[in-house]
C-alpha atoms as a PDB file:
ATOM      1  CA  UNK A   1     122.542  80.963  85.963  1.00  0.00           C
ATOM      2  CA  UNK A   2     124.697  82.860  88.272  1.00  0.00           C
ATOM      3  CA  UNK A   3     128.042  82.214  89.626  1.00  0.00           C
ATOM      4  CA  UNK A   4     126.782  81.380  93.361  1.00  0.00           C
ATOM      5  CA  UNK A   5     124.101  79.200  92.517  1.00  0.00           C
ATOM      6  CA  UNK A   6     126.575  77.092  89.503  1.00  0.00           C
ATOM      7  CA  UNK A   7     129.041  76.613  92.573  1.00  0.00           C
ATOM      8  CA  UNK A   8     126.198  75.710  94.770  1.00  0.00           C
ATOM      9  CA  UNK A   9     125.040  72.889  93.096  1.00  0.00           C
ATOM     10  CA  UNK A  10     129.230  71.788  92.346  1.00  0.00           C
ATOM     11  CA  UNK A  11     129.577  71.455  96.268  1.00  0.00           C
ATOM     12  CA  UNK A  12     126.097  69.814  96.495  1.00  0.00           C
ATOM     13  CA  UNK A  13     127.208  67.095  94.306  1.00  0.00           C
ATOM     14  CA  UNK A  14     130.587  67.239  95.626  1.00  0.00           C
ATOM     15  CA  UNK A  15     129.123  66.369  99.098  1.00  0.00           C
ATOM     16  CA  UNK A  16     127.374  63.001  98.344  1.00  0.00           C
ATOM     17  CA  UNK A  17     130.184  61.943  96.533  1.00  0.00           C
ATOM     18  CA  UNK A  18     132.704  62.411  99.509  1.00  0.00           C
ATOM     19  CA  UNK A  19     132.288  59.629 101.751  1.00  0.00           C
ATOM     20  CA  UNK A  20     128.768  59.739 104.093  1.00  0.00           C
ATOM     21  CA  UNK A  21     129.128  61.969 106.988  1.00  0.00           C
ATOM     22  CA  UNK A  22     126.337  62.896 109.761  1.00  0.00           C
ATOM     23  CA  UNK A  23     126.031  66.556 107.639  1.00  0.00           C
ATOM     24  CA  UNK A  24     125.304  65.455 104.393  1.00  0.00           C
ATOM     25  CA  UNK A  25     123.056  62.785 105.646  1.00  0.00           C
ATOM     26  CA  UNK A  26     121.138  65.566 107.792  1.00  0.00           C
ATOM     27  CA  UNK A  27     120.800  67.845 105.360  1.00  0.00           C
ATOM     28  CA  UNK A  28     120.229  65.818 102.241  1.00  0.00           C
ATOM     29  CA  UNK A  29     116.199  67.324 102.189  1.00  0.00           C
ATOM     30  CA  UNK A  30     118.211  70.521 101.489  1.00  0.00           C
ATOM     31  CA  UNK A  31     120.352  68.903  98.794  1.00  0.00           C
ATOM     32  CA  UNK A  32     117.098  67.709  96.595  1.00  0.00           C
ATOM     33  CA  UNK A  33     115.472  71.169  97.110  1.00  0.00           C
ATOM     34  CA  UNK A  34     118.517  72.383  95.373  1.00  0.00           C
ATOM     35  CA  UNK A  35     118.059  70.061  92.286  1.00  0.00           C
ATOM     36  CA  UNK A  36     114.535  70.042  92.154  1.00  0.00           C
ATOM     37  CA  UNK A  37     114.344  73.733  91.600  1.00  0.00           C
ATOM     38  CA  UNK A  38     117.258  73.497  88.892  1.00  0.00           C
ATOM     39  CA  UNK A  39     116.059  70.551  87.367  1.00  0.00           C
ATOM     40  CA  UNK A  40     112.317  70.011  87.777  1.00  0.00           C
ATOM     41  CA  UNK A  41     110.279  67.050  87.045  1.00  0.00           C
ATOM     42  CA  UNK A  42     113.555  64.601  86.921  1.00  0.00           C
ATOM     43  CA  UNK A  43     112.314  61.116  88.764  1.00  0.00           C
ATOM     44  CA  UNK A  44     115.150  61.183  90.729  1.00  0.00           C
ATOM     45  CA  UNK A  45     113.647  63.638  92.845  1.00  0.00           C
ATOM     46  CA  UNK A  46     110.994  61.738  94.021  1.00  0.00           C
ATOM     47  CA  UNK A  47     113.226  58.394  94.257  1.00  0.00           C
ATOM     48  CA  UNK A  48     115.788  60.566  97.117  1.00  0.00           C
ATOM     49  CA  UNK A  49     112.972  61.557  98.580  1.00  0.00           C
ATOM     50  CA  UNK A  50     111.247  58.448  99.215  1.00  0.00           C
ATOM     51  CA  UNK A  51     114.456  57.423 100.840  1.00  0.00           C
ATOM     52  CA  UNK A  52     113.988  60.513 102.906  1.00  0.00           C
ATOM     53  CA  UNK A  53     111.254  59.539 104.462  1.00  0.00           C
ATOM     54  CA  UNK A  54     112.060  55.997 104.703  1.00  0.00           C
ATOM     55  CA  UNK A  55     115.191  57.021 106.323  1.00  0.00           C
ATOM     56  CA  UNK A  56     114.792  60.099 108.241  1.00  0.00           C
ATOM     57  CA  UNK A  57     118.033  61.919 109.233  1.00  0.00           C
ATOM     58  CA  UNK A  58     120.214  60.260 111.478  1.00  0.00           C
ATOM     59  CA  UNK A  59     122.491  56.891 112.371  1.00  0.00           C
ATOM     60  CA  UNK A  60     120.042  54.825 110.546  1.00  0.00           C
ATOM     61  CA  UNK A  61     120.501  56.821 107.120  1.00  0.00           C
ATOM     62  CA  UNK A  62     123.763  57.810 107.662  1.00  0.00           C
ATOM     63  CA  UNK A  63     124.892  54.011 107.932  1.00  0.00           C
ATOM     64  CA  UNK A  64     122.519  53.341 104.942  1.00  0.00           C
ATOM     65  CA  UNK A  65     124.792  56.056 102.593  1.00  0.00           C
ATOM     66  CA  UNK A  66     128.052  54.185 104.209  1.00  0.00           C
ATOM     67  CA  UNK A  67     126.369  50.543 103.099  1.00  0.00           C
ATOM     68  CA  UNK A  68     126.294  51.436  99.395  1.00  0.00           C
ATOM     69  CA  UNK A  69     129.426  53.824  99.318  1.00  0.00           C
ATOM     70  CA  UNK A  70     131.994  51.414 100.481  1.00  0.00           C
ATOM     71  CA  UNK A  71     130.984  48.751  97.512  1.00  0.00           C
ATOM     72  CA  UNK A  72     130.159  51.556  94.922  1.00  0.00           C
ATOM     73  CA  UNK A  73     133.585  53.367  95.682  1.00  0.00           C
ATOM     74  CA  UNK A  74     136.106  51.608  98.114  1.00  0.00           C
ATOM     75  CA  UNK A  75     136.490  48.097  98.874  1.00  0.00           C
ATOM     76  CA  UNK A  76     135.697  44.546  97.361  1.00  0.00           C
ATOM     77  CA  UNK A  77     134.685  44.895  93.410  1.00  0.00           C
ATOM     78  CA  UNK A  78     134.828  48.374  93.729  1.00  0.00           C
ATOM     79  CA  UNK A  79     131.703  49.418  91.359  1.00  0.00           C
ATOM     80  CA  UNK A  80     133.386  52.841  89.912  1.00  0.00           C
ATOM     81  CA  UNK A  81     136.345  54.306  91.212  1.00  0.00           C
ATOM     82  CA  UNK A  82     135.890  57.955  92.232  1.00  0.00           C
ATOM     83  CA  UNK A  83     139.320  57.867  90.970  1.00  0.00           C
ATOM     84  CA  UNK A  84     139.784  59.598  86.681  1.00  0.00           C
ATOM     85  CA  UNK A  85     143.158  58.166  86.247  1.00  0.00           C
ATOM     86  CA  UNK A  86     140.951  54.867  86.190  1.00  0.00           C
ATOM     87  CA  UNK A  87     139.258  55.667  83.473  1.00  0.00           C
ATOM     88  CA  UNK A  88     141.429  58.214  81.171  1.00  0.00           C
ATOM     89  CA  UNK A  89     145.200  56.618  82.235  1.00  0.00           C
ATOM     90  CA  UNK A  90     146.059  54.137  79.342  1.00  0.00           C
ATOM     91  CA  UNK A  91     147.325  52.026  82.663  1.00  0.00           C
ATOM     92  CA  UNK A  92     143.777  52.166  84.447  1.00  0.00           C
ATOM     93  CA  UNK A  93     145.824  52.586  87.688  1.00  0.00           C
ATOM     94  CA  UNK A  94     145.272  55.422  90.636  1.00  0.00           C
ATOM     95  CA  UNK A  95     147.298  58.403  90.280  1.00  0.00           C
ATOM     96  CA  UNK A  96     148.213  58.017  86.778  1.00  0.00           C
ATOM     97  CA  UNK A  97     148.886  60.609  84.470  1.00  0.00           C
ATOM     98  CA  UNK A  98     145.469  62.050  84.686  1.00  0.00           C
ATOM     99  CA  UNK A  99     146.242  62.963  88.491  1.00  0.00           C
ATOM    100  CA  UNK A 100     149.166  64.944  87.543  1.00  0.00           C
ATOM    101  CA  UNK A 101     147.156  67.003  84.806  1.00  0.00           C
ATOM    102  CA  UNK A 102     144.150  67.667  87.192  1.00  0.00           C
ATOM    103  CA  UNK A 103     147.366  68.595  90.186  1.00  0.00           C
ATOM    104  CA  UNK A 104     149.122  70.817  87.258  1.00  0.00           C
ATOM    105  CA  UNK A 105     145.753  71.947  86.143  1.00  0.00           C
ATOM    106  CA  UNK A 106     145.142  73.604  90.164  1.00  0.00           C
ATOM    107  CA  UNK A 107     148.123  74.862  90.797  1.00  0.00           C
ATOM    108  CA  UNK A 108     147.867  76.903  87.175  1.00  0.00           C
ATOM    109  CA  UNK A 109     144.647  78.378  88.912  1.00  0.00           C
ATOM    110  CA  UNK A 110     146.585  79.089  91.874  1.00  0.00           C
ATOM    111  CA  UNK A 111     144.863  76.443  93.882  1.00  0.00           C
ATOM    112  CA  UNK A 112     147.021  73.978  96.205  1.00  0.00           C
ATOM    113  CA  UNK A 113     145.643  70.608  97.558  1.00  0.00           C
ATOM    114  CA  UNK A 114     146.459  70.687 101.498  1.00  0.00           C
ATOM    115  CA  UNK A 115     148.266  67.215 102.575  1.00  0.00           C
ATOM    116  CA  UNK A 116     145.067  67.014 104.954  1.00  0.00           C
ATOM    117  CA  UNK A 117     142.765  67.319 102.271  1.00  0.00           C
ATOM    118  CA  UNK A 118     142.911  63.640 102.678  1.00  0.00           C
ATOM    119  CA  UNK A 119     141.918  62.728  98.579  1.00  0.00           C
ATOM    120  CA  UNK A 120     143.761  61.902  95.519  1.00  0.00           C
ATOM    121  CA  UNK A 121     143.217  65.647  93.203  1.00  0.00           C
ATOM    122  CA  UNK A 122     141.490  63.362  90.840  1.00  0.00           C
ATOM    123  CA  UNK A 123     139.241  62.350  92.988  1.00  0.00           C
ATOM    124  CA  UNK A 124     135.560  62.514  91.991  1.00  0.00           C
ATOM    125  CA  UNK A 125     134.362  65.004  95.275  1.00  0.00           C
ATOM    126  CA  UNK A 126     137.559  67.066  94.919  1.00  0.00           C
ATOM    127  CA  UNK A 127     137.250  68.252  90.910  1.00  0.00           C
ATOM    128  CA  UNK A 128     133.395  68.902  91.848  1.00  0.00           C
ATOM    129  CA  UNK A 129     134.912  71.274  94.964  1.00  0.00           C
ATOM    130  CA  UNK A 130     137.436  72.824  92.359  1.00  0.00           C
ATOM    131  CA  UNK A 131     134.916  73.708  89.844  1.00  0.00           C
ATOM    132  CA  UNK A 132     132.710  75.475  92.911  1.00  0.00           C
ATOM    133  CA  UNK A 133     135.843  77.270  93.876  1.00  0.00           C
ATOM    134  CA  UNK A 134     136.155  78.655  89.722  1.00  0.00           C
ATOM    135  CA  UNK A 135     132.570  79.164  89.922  1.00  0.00           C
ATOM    136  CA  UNK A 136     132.648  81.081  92.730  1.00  0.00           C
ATOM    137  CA  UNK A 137     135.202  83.394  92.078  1.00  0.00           C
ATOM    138  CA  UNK A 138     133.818  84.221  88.975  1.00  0.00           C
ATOM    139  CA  UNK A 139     136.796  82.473  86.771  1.00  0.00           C
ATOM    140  CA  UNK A 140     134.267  81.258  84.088  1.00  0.00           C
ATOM    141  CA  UNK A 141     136.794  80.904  81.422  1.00  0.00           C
ATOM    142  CA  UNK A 142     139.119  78.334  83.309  1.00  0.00           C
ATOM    143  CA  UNK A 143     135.511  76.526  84.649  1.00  0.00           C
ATOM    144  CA  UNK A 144     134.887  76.290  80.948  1.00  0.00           C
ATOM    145  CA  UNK A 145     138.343  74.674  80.447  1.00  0.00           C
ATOM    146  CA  UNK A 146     138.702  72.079  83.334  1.00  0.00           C
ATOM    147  CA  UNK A 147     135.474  70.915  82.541  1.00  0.00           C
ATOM    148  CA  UNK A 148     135.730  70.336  79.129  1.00  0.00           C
ATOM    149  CA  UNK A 149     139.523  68.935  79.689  1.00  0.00           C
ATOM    150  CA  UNK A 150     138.849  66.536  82.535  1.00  0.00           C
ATOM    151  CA  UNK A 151     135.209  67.021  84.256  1.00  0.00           C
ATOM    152  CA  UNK A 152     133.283  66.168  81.172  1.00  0.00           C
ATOM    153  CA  UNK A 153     135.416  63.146  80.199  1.00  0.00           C
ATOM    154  CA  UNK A 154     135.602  61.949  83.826  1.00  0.00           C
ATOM    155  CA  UNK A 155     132.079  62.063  84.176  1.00  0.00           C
ATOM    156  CA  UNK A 156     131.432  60.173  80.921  1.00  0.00           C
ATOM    157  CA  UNK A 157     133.002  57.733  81.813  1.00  0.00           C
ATOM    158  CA  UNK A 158     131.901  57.244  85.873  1.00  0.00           C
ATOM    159  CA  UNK A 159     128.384  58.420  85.761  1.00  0.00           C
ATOM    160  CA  UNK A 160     126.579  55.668  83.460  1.00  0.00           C
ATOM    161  CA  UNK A 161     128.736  52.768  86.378  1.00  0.00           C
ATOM    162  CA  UNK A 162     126.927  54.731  89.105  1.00  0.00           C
ATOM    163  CA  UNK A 163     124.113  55.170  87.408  1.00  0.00           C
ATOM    164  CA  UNK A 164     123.610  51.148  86.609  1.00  0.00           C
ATOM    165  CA  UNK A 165     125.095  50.400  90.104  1.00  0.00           C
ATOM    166  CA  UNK A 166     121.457  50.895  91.394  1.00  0.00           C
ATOM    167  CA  UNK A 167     122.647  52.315  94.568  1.00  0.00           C
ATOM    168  CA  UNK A 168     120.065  54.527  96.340  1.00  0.00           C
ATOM    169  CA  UNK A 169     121.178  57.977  96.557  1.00  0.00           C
ATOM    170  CA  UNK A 170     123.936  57.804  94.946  1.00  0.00           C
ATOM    171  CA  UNK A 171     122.438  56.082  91.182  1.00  0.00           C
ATOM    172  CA  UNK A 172     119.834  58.588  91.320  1.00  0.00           C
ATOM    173  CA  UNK A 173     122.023  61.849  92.092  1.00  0.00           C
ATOM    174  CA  UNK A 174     124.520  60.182  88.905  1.00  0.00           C
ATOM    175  CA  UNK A 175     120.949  60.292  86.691  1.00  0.00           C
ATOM    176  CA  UNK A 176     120.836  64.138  87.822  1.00  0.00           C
ATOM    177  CA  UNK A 177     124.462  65.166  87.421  1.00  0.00           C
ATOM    178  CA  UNK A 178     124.108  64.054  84.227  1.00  0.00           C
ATOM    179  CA  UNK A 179     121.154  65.860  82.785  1.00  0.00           C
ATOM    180  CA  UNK A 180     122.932  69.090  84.685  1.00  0.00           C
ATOM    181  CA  UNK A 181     126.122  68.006  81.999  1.00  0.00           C
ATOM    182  CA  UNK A 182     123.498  67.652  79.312  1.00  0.00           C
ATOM    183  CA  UNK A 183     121.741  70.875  80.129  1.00  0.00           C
ATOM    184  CA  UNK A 184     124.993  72.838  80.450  1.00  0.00           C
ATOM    185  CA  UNK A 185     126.510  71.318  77.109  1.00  0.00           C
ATOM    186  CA  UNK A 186     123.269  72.599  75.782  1.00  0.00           C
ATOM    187  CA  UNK A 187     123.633  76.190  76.313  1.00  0.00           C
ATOM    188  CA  UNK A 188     119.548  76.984  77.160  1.00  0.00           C
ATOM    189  CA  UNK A 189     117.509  73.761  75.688  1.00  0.00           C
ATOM    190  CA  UNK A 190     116.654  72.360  78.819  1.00  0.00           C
ATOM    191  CA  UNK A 191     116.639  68.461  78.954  1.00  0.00           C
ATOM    192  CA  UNK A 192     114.446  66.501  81.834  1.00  0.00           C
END
């Protein structure tokens, strides 16, 4: 798969995971197109878009993303913290240790997180962005590394809460991120 199209579908899932904004929620058609062509036949497909067409773009849809995000990721019993310190910090605290290794882990790469960039740097959304950025430039090797070092892990760990959560959208986009992982851990069997 080439470079474009691997940090295509990195900033595809990096946008559902940032909180809902008008964009993502008018463009999300475009966003399955995407997946179904790299992972066909995957029931997830036809679960986004059924709420497509349910919820055609606009306020409505937009306010249906922000009515499962804020209890999946933000407030209350938060469901799974887009957060990996959470999960990979012996203290299961925000910005532990893991934050500082992902923060190190950019700057190696020559990569600085703007103060109005407005996340944590171990923020679910922002390592997806970072690996479209490696992806994108063509710096495979270091892709390879971050991912297996603190994507991979990170994603073991949050994908089967959002997964079980059983939020629209976001569940079903979890179900395809991970077969992507599976795929790409893979190397050429395809999984579906």
């Amino acid at each position: 798969m080439d470079n474009s199209l691997v940090a295509e579908l990195y900033l595809s899932f990096a946008a559902i995971f940032h909180r809902p904004n008008q964009d993502v929620s008018n463009h999300l058609e475009e966003l399955i197109d995407l997946w179904s062509d790299v992972i066909p036949e995957i029931e997830s497909i036809q679960k986004l878009t059924a709420f497509c067409k349910q919820l055609p773009p606009g306020e409505e849809r937009l306010n249906a993303l922000w009515e499962h995000y804020i209890p999946l990721f933000e407030t209350g019993m938060v469901e799974a913290s887009p957060y990996a310190s959470v999960y990979l910090g012996k203290e299961g605290l925000v910005l532990g240790k893991e934050a500082s290794n992902v923060k190190r882990f950019y700057t190696k790469c020559g990569y600085v997180m703007g103060e109005k960039s407005g996340e944590l740097p171990d923020h679910l959304a922002v390592e997806l962005e970072f690996c479209a950025l490696l992806a994108q430039n063509g710096q495979d090797d270091l892709l390879k590394d971050f991912s297996t070092k603190h994507l991979e892990p990170f994603l073991k760990c949050i994908l089967p809460r959002i997964k079980t959560s059983g939020r629209p959208v976001y569940s079903e986009v979890a179900k395809i991120l991970e077969v992507r992982l599976l795929n790409l851990q893979k190397e050429g069997d395809f999984v579906g």
